[in-house]
N, C-alpha and C. Protein backbone atom coordinates (compact mmCIF):
# COMPACT_ATOMS: atom_id res chain seq x y z
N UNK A 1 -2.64 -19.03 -5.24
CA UNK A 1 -4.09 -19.25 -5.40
C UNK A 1 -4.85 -17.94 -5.36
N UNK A 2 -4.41 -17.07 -4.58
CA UNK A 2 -5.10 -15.83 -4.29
C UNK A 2 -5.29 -14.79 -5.74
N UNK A 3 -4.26 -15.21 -5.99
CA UNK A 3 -3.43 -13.85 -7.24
C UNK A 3 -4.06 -14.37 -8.14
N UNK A 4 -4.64 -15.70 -8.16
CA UNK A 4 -5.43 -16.18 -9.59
C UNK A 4 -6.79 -15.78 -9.64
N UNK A 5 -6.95 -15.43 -7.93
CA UNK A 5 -8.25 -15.57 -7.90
C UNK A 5 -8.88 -13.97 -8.03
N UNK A 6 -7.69 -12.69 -7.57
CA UNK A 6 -7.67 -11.79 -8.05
C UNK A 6 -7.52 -10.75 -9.34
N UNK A 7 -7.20 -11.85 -10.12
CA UNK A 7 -6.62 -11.18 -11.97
C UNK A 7 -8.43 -11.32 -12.41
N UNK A 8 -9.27 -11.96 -11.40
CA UNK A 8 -10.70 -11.43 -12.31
C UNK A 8 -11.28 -10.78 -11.88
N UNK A 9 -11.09 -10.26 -10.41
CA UNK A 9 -11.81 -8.88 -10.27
C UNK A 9 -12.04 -7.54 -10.74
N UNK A 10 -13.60 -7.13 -10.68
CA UNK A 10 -13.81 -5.87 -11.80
C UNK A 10 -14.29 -5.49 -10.89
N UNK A 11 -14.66 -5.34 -9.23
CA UNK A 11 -15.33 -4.98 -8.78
C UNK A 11 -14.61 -5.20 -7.62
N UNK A 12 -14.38 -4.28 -6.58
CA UNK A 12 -13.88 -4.60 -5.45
C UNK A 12 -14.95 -3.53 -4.33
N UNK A 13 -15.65 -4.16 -3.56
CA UNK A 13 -16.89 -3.72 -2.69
C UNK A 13 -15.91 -4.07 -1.04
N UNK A 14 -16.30 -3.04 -0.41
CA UNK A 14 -15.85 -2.58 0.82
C UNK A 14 -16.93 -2.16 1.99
N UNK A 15 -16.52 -2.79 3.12
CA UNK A 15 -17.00 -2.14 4.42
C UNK A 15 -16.78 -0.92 4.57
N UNK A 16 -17.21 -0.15 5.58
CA UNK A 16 -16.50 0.65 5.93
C UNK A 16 -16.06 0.58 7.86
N UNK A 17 -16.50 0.66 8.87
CA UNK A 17 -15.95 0.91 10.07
C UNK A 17 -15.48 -0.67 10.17
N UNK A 18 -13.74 -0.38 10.27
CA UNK A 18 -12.95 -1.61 10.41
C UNK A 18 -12.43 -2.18 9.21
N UNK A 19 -12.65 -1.50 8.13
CA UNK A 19 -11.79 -1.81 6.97
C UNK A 19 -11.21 -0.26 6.72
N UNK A 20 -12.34 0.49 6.15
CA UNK A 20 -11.75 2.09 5.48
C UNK A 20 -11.63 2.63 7.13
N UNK A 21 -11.45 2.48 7.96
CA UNK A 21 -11.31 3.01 9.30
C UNK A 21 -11.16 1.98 10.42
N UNK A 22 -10.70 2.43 11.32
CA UNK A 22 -10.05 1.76 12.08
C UNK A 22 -11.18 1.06 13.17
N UNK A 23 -12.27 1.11 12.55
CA UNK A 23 -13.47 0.81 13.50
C UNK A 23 -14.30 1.43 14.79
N UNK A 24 -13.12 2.77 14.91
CA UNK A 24 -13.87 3.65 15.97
C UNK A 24 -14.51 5.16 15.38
N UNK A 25 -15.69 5.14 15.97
CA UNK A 25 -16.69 6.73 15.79
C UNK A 25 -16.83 7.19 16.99
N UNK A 26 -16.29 8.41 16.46
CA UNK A 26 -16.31 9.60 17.49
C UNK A 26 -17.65 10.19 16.99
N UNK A 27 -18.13 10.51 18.16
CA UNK A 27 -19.68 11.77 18.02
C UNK A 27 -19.53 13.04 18.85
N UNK A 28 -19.69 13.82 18.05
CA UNK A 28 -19.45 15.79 18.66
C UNK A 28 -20.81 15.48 19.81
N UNK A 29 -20.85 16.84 20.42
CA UNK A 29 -21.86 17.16 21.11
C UNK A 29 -23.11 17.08 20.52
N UNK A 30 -22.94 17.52 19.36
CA UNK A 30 -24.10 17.95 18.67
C UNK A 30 -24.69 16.70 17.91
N UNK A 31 -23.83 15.50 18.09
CA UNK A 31 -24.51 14.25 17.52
C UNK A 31 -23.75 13.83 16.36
N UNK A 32 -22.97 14.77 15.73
CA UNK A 32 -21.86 14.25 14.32
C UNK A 32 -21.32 13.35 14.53
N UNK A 33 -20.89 12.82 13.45
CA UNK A 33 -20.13 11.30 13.64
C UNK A 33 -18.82 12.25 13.09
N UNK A 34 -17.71 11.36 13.62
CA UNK A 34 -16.44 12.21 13.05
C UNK A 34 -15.58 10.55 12.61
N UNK A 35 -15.48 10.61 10.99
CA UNK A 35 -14.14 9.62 11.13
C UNK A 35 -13.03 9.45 10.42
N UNK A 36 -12.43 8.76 11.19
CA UNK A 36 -10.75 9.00 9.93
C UNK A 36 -10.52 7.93 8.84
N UNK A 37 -10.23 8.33 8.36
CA UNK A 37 -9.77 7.81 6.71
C UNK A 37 -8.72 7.69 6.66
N UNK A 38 -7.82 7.11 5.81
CA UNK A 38 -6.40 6.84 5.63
C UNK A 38 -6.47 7.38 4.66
N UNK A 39 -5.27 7.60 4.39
CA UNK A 39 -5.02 9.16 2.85
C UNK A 39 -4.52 7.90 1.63
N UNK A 40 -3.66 6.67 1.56
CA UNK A 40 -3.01 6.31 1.11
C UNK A 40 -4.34 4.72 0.83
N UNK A 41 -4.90 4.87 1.53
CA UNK A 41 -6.33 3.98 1.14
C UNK A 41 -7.42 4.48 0.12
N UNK A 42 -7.33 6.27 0.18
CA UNK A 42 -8.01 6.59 -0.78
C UNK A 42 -7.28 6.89 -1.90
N UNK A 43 -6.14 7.08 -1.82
CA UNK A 43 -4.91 6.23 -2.76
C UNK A 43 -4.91 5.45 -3.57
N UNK A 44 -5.10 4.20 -3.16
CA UNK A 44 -5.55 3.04 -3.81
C UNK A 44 -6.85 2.74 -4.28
N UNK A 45 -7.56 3.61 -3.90
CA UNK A 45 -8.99 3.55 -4.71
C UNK A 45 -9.02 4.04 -5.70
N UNK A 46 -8.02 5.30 -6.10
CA UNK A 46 -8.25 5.64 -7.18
C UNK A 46 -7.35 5.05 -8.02
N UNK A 47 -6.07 4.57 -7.24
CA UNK A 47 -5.48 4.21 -8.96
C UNK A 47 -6.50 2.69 -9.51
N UNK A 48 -6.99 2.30 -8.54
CA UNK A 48 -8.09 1.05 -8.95
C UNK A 48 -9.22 1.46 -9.92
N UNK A 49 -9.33 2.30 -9.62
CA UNK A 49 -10.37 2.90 -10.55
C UNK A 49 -10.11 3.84 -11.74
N UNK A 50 -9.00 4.39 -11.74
CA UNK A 50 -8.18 5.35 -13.04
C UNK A 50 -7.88 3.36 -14.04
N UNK A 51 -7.29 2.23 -13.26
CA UNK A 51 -6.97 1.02 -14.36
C UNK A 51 -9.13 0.35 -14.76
N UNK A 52 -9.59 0.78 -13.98
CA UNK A 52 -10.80 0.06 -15.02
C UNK A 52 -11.30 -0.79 -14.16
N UNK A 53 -11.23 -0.72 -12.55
CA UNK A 53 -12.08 -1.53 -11.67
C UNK A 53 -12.54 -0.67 -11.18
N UNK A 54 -13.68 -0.81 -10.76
CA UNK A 54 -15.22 -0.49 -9.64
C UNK A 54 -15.00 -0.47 -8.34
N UNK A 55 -15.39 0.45 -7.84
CA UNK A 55 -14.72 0.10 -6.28
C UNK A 55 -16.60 0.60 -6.16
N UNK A 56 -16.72 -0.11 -5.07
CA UNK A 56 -18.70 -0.05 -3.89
C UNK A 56 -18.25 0.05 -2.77
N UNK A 57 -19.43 0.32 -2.28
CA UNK A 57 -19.48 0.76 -0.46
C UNK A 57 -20.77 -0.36 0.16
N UNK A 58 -20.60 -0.93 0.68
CA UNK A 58 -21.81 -1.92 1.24
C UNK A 58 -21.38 -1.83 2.85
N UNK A 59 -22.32 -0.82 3.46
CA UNK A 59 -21.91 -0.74 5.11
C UNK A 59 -23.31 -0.55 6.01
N UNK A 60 -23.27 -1.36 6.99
CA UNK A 60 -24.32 -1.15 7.85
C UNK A 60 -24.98 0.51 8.53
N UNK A 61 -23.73 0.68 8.36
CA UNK A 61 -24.47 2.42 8.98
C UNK A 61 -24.08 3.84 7.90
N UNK A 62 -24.81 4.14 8.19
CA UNK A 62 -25.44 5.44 7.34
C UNK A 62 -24.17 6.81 7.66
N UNK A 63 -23.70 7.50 7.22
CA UNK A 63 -23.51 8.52 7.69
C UNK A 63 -23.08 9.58 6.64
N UNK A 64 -23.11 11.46 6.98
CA UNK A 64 -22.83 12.05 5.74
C UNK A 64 -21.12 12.38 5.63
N UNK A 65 -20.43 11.72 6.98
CA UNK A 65 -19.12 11.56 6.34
C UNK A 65 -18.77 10.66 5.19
N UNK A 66 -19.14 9.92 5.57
CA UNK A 66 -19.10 8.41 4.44
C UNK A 66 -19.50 9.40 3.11
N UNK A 67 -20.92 9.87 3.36
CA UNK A 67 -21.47 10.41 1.51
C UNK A 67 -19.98 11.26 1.14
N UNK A 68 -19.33 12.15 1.72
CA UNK A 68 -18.47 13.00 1.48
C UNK A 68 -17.65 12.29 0.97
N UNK A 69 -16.84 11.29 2.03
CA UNK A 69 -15.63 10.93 1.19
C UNK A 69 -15.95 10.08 0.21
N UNK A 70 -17.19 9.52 -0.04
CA UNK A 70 -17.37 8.41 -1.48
C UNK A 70 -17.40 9.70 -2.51
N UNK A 71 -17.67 11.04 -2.27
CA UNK A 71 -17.81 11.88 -3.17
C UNK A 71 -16.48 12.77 -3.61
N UNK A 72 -15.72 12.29 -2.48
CA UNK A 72 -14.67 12.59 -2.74
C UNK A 72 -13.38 12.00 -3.38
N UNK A 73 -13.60 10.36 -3.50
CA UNK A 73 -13.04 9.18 -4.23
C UNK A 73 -14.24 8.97 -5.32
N UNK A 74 -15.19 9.72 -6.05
CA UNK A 74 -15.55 9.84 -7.32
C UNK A 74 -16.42 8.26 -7.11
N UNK A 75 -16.66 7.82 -5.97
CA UNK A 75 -17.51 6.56 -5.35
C UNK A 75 -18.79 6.68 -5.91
N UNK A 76 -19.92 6.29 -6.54
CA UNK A 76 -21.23 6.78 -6.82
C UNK A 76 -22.11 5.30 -6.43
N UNK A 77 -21.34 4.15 -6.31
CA UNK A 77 -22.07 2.45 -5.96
C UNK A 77 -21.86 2.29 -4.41
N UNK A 78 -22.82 3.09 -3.71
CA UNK A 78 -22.90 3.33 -2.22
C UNK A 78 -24.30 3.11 -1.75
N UNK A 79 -24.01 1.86 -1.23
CA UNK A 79 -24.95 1.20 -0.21
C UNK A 79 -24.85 1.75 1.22
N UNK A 80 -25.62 2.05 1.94
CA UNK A 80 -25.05 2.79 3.30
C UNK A 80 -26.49 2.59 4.16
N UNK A 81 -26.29 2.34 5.72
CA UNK A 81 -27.84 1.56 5.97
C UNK A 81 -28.31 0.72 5.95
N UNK A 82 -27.18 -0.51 5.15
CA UNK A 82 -27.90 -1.91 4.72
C UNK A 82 -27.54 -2.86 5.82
N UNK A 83 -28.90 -3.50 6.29
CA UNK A 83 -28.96 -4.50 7.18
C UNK A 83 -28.56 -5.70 6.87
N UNK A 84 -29.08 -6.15 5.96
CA UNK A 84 -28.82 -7.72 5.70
C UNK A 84 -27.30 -7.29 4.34
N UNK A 85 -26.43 -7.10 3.92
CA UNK A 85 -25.30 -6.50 3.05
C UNK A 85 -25.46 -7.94 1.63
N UNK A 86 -25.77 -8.98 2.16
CA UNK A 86 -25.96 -9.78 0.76
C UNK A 86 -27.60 -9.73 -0.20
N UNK A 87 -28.34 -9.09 0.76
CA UNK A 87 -29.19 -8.69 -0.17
C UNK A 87 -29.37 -7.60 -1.52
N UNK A 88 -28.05 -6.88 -1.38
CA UNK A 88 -27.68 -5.52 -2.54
C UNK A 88 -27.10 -6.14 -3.30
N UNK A 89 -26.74 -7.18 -3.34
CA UNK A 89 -26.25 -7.89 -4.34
C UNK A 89 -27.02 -8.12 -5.53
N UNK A 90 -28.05 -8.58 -5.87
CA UNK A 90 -28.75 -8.28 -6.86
C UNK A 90 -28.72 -6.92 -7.49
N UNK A 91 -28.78 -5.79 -6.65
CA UNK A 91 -29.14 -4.43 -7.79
C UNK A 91 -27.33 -3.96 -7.87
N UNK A 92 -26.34 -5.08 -6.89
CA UNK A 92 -25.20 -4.30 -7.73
C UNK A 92 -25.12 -5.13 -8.85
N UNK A 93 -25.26 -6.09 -9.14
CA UNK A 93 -25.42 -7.01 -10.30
C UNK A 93 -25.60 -5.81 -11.45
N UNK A 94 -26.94 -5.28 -11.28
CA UNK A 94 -27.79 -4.99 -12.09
C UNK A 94 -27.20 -3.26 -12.92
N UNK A 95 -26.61 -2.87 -11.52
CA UNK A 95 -26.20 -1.66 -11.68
C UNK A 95 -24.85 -1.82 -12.24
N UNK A 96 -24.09 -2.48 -12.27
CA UNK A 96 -23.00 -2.69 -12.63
C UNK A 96 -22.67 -3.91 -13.93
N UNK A 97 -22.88 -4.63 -13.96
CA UNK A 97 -23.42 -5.24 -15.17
C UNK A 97 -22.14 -6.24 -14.70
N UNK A 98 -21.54 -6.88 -13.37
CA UNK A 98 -20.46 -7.87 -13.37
C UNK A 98 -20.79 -8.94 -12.81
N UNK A 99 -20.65 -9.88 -12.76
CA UNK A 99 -20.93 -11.25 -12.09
C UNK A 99 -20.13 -11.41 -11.15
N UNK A 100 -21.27 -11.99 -9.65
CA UNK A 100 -20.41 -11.76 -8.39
C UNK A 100 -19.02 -12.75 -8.10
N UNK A 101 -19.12 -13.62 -9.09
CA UNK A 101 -17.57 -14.40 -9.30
C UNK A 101 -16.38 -13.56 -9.63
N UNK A 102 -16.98 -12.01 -10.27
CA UNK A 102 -15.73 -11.29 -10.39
C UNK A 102 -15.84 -10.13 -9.54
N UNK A 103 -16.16 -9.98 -8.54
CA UNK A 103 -16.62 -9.08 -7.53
C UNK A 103 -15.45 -9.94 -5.61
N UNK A 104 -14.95 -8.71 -4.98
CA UNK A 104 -14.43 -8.98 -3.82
C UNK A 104 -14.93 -7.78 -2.66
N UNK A 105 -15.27 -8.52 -1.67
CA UNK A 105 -15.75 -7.61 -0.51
C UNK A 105 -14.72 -7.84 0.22
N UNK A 106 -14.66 -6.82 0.82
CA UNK A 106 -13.23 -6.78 2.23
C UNK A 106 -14.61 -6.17 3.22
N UNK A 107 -14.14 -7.17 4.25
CA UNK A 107 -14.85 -7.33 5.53
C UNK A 107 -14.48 -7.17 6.85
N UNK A 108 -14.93 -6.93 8.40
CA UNK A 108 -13.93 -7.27 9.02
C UNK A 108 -14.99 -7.87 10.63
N UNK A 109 -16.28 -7.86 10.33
CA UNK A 109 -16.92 -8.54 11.13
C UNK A 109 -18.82 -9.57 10.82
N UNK A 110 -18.91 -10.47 11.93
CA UNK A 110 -20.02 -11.40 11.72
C UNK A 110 -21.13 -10.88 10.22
N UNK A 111 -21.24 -9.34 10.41
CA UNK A 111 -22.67 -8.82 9.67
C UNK A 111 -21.90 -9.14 7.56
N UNK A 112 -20.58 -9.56 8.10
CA UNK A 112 -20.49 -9.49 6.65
C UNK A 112 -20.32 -11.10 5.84
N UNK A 113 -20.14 -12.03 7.09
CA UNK A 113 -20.33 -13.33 6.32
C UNK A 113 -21.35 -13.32 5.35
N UNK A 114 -22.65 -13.44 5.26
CA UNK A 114 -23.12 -13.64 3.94
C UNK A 114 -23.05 -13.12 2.94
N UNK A 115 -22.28 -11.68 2.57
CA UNK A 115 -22.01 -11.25 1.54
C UNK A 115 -20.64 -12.06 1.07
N UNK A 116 -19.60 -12.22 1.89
CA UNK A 116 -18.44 -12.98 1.47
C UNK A 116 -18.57 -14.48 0.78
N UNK A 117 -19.85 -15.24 1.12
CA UNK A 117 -20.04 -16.68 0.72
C UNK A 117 -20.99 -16.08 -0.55
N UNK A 118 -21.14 -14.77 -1.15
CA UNK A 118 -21.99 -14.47 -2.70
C UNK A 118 -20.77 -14.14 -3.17
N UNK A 119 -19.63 -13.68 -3.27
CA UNK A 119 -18.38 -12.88 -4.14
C UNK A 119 -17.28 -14.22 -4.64
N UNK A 120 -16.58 -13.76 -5.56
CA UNK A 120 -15.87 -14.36 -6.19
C UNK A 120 -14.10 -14.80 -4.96
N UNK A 121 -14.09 -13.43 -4.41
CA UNK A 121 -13.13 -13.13 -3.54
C UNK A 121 -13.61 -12.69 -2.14
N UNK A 122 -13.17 -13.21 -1.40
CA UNK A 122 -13.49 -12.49 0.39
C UNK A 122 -11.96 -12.24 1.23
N UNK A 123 -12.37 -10.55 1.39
CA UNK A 123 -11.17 -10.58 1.81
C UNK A 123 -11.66 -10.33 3.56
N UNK A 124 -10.65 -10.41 4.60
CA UNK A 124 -10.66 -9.52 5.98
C UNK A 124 -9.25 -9.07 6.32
N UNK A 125 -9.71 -7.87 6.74
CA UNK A 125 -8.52 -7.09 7.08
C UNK A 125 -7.89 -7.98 8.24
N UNK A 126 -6.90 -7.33 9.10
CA UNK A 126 -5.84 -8.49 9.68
C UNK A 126 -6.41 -8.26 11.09
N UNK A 127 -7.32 -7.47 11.86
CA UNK A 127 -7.64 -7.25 12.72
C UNK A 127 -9.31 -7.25 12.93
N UNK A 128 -9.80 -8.34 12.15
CA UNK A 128 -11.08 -8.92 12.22
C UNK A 128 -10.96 -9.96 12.86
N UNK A 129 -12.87 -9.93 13.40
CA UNK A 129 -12.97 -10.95 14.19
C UNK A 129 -12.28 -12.30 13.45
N UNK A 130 -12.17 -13.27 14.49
CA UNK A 130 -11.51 -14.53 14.43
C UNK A 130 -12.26 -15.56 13.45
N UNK A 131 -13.25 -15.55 14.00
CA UNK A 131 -14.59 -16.02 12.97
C UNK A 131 -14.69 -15.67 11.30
N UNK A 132 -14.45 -14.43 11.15
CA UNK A 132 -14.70 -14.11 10.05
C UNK A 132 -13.09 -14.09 9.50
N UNK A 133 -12.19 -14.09 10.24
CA UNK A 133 -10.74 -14.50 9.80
C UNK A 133 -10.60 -16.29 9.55
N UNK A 134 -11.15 -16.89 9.80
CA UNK A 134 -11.69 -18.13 9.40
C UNK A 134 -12.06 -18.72 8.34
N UNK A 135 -12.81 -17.54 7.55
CA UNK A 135 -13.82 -18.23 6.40
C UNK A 135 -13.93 -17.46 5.29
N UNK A 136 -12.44 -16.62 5.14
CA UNK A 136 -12.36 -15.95 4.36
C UNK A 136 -11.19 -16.04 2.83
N UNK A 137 -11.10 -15.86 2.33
CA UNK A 137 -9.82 -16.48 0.66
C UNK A 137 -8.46 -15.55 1.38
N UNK A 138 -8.38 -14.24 1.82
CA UNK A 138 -7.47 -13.80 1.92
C UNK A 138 -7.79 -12.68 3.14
N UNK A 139 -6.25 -12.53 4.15
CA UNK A 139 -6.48 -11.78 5.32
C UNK A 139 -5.27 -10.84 5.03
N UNK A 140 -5.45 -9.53 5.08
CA UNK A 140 -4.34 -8.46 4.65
C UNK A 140 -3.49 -9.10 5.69
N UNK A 141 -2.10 -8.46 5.59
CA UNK A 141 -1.42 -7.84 6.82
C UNK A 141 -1.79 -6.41 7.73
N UNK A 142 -2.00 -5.70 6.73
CA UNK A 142 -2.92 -4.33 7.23
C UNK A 142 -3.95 -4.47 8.09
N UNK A 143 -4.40 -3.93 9.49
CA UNK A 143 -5.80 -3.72 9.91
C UNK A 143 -6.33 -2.95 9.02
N UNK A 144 -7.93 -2.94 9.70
CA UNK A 144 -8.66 -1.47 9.34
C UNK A 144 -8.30 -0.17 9.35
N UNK A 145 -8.64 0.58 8.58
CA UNK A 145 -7.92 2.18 9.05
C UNK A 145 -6.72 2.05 8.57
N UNK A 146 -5.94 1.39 8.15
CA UNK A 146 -4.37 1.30 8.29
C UNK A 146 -3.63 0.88 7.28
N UNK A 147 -4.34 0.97 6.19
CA UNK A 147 -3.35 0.91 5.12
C UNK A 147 -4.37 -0.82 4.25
N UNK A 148 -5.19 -1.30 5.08
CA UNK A 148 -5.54 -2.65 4.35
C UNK A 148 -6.29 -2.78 2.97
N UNK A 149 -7.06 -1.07 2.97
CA UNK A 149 -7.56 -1.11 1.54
C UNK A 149 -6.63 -0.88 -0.08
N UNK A 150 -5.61 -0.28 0.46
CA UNK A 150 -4.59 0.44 -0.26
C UNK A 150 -3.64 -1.25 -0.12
N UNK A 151 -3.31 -2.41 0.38
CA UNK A 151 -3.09 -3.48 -0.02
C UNK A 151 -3.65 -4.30 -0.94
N UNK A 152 -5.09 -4.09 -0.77
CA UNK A 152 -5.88 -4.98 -1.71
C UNK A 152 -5.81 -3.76 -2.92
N UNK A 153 -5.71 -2.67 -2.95
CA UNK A 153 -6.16 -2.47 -4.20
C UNK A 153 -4.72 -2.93 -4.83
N UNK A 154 -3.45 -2.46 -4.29
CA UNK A 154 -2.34 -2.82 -4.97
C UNK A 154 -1.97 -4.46 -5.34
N UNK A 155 -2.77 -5.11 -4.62
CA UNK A 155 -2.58 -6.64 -4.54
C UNK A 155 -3.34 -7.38 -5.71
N UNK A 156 -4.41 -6.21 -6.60
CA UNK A 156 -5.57 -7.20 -7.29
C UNK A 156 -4.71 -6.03 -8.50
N UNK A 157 -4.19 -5.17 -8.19
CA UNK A 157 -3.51 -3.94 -9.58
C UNK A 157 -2.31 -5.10 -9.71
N UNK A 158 -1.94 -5.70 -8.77
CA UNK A 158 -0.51 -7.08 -9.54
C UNK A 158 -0.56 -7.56 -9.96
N UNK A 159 -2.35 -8.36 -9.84
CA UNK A 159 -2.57 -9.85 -10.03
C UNK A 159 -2.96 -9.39 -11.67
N UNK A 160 -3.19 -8.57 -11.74
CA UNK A 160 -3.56 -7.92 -12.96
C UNK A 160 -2.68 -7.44 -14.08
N UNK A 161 -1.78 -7.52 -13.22
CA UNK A 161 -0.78 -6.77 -14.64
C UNK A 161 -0.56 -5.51 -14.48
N UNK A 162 -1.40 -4.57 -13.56
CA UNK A 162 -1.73 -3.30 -14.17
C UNK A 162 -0.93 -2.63 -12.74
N UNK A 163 0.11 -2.86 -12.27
CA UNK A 163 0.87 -2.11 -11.04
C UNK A 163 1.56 -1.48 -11.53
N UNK A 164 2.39 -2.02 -12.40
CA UNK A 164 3.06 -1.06 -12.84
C UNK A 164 2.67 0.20 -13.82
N UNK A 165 1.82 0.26 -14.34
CA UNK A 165 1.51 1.25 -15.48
C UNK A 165 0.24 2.02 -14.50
N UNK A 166 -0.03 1.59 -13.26
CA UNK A 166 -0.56 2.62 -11.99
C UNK A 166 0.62 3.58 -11.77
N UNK A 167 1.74 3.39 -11.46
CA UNK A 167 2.39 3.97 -11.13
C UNK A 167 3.35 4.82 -12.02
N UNK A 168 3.01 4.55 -13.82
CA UNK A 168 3.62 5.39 -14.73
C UNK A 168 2.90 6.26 -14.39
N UNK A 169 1.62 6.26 -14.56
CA UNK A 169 0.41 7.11 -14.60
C UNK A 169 0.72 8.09 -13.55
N UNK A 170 0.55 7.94 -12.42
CA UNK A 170 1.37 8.31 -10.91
C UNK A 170 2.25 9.26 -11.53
N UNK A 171 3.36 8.90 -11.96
CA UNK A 171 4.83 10.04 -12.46
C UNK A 171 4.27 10.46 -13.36
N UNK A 172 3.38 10.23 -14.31
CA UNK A 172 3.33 11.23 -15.19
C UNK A 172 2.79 12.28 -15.20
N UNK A 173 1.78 12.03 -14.29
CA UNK A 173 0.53 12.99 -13.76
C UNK A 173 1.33 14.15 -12.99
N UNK A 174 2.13 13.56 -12.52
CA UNK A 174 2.88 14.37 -11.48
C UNK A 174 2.92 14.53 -10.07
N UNK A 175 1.72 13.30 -9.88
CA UNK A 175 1.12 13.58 -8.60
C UNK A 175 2.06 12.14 -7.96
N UNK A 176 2.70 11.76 -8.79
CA UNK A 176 3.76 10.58 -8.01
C UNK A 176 4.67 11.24 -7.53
């Protein structure tokens, strides 16, 4: 059921603390936020995006690590700051030109139920609240931080057809 429900995604929209990270922020003295990323998550963002899907950022808090690494995964559909997360739904509509039936958010707590009941797909990583592991189409094996974005992207690159010719691309480039 999942894999059917994934061969129409063009758009795969993401949390960030507790999906692209493991849900903890560190702050320097000086007030910086410091956080970690998985190397093999930003991995999977790009071969998602080298086959012809959209990857977004829809996250409650703001920060200029986040701007960096969306600038560094070639990210430019970054919501960051957003309180209510199903209200951006309209201007990603707009900005993106896809219908939220072919659109999936990966989630991993309460602030993201109402964006998951607007998307075609709802995912939560495997170490989300219980609640929101409840009421969702699909729950990685992966937590946050840990490899769960780099599942879904490889999981919707299957449902698609397009895993394998990610990974010609991969050897040919050289960077496989």
């Amino acid at each position: 059921m999942i894999k059917e429900k994934l061969k129409n995604i063009e758009l795969l929209l993401l949390d960030v603390d507790g999906v692209l990270t493991d849900g903890g922020i560190i702050y320097t003295d000086s007030g910086e936020q410091v956080k970690v990323f998985n190397s093999r998550d930003g991995l999977g963002i790009r071969l998602l995006k080298d086959a012809g899907i959209q990857v977004g950022i829809v996250t409650g808090r703001a920060s200029r690590v986040l701007r960096h690494r969306c600038e560094n995964l070639g990210i430019d559909l970054l919501f960051d700051g957003v309180a209510d997360k199903s209200a951006v739904l309209p201007e990603i509509c707009t900005r993106t030109k896809i219908d939220p039936a072919n659109m999936a958010f990966a989630g991993d707590d309460l602030v993201d139920l109402p964006l998951f009941a607007r998307v075609g797909v709802s995912i939560a990583v495997a170490d989300a609240h219980e609640a929101v592991i409840s009421r969702v189409d699909w729950v990685t094996r992966a937590g946050g931080g840990s490899g769960a974005v780099r599942e879904m992207c490889d999981e919707i690159l299957k449902a698609k057809g397009l895993f394998n010719q990610a990974i010609d691309r991969m050897i040919k480039s050289g960077l496989g």
